[in-house]
N, C-alpha and C. Protein backbone atom coordinates (compact mmCIF):
# COMPACT_ATOMS: atom_id res chain seq x y z
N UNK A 1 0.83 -1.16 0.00
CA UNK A 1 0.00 0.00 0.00
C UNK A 1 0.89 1.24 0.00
N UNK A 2 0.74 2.71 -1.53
CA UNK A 2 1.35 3.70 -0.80
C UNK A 2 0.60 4.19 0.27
N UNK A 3 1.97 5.36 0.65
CA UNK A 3 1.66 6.52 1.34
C UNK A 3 1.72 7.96 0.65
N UNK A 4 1.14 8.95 1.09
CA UNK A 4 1.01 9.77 0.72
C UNK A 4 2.29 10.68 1.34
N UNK A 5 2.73 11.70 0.45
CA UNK A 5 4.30 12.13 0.93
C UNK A 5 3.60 13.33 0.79
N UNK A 6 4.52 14.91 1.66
CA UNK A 6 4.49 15.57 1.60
C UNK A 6 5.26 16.70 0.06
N UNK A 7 5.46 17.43 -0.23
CA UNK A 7 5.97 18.11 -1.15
C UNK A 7 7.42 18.42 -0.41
N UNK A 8 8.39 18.48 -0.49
CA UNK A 8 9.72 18.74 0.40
C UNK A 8 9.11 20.11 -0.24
N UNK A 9 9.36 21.33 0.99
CA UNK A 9 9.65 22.67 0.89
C UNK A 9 10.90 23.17 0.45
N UNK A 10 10.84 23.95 -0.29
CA UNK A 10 12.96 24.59 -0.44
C UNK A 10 13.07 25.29 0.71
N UNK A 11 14.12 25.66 0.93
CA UNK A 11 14.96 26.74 1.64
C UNK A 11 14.68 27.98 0.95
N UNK A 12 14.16 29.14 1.49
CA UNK A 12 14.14 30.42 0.91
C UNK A 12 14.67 31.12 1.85
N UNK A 13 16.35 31.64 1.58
CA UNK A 13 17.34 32.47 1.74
C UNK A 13 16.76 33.61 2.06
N UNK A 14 16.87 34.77 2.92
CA UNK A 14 15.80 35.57 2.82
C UNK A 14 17.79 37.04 2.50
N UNK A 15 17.19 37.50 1.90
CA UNK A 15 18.77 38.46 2.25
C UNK A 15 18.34 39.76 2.46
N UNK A 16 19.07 39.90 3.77
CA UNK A 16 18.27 41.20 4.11
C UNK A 16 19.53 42.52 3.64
N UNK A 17 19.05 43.49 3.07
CA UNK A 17 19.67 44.65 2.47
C UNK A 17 20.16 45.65 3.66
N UNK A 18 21.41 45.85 4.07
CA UNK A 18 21.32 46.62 5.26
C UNK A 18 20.99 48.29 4.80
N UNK A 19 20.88 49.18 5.64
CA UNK A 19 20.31 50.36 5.36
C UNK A 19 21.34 51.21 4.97
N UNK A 20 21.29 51.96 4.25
CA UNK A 20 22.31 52.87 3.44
C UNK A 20 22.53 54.38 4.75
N UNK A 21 23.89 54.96 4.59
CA UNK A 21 24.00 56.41 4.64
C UNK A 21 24.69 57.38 3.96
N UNK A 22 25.04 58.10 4.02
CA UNK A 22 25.61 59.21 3.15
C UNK A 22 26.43 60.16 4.12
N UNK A 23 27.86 59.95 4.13
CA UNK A 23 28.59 60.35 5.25
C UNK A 23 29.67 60.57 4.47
N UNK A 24 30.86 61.65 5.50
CA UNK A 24 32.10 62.51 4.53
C UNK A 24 32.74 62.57 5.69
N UNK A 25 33.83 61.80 5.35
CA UNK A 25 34.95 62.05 6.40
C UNK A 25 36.06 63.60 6.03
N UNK A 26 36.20 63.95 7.06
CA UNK A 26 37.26 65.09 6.80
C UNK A 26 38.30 64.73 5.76
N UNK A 27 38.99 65.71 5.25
CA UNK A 27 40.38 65.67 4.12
C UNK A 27 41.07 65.22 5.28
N UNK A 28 42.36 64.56 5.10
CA UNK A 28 43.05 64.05 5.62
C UNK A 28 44.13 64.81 6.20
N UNK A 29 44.72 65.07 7.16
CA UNK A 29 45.24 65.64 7.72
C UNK A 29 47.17 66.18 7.40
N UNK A 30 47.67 66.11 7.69
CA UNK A 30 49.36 65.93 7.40
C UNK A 30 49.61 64.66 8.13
N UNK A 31 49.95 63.66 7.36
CA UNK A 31 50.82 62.34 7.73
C UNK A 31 49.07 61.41 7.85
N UNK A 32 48.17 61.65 7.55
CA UNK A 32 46.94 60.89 7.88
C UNK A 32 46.64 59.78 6.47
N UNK A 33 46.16 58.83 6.43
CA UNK A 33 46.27 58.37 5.04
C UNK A 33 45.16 58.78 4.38
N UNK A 34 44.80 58.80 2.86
CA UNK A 34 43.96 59.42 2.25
C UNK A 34 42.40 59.02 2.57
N UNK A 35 42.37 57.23 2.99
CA UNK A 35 41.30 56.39 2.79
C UNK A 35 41.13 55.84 4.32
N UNK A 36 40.39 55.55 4.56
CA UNK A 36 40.18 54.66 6.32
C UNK A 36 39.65 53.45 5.81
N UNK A 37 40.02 52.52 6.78
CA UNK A 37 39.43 50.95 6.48
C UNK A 37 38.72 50.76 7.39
N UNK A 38 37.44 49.87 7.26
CA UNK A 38 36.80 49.83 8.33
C UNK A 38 36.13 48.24 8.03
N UNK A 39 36.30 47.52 8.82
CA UNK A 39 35.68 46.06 8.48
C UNK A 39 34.39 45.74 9.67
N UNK A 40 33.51 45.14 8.80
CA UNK A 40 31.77 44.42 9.71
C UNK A 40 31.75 43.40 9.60
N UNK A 41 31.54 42.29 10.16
CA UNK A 41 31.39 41.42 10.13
C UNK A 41 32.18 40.77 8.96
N UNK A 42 33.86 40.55 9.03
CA UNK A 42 34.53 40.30 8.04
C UNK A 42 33.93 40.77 6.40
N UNK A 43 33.69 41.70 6.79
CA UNK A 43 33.54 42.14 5.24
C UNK A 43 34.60 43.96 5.42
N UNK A 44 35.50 44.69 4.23
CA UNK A 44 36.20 45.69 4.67
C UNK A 44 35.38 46.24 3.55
N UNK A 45 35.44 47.74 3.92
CA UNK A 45 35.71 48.90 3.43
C UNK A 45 36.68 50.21 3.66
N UNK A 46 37.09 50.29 2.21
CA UNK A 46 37.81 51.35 2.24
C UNK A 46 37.35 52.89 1.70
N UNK A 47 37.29 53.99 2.84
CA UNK A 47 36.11 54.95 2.36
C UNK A 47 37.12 56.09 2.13
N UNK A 48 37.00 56.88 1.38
CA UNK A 48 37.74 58.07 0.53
C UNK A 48 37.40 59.16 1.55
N UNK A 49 38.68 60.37 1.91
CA UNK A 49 38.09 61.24 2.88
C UNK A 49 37.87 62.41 1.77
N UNK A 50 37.00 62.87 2.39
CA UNK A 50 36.61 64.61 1.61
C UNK A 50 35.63 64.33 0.50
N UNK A 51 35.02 63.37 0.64
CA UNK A 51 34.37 62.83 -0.69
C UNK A 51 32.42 62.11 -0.36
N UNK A 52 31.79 62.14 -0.45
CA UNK A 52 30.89 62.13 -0.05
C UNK A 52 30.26 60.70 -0.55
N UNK A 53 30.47 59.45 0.41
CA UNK A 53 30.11 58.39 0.24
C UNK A 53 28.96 57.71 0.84
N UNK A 54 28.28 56.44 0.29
CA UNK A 54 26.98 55.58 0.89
C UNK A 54 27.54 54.61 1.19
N UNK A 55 27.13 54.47 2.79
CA UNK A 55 27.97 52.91 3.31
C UNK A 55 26.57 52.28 4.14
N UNK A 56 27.07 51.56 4.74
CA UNK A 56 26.22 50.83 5.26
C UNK A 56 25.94 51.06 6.76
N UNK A 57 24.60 51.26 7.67
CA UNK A 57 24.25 52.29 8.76
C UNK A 57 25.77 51.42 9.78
N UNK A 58 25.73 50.24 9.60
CA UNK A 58 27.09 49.26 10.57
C UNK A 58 28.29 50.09 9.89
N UNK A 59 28.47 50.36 9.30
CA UNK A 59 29.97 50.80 8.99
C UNK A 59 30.45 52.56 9.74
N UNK A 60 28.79 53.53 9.54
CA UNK A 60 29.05 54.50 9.63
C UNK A 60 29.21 54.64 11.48
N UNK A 61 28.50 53.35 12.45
CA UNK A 61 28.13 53.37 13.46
C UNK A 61 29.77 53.16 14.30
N UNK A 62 30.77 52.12 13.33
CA UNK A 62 31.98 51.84 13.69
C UNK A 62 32.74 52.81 13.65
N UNK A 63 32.95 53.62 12.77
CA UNK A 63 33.52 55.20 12.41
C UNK A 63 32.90 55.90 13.58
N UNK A 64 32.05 56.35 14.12
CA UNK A 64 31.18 57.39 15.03
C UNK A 64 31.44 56.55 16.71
N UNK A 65 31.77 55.53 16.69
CA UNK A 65 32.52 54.83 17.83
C UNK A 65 34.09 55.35 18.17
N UNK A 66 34.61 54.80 16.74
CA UNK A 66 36.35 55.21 16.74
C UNK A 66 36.23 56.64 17.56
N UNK A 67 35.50 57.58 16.57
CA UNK A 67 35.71 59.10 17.03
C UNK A 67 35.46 59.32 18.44
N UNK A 68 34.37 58.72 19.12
CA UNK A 68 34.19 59.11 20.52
C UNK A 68 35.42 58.21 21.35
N UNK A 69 36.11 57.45 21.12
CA UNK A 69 36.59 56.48 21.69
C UNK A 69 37.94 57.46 21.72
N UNK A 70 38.73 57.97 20.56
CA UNK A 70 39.53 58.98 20.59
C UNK A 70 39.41 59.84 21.14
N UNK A 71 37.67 60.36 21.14
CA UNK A 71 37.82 61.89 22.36
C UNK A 71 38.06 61.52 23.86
N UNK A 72 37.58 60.42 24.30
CA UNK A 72 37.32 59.89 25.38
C UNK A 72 39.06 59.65 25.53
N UNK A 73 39.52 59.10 25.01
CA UNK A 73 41.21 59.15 25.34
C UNK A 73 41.97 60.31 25.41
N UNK A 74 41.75 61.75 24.75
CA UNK A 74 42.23 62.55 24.50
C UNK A 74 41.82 63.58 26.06
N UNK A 75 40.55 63.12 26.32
CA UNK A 75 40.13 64.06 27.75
C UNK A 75 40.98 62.95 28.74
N UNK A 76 40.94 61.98 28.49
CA UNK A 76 41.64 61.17 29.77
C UNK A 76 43.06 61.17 30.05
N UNK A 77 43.72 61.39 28.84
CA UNK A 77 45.49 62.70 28.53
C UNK A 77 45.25 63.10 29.07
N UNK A 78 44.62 64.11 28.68
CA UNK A 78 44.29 65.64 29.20
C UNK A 78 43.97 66.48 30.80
N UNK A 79 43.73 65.04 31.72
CA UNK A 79 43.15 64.95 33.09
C UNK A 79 44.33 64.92 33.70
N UNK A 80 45.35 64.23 33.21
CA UNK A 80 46.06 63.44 34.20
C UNK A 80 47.32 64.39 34.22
């Protein structure tokens, strides 16, 4: 006697698009390099300064970390 089988379902990958921004790092300073690298989740980017680029909201959030993380060191110099 058969049985009645189900249909196997596929796998549907879902890929989620992360959210875009539009951010400009300063010109680069004397002795600063032209480009900054910044890596997410093993993936890098390299973003151009003075130039007005779309990255991804994780990339711009790692950049806006660095910067406070530098001020936060620079007042803690600055105390002692």
């Amino acid at each position: 006697m058969a049985t009645a089988t189900k249909p196997k379902e596929e796998a549907v990958e879902t890929v989620k698009v992360p959210e875009t921004v539009m951010i400009r790092l300063p010109r680069a300073s004397y002795g600063e390099e032209e480009t900054v690298f910044v890596g997410v989740n093993g993936k890098g980017y390299r973003i151009q300064r003075g130039v007005d680029v779309e990255v991804p909201r994780s990339v711009a959030e790692v950049l806006r970390n660095s910067e406070e993380a530098k001020d936060a060191a620079l007042r803690y110099a600055g105390s002692r």
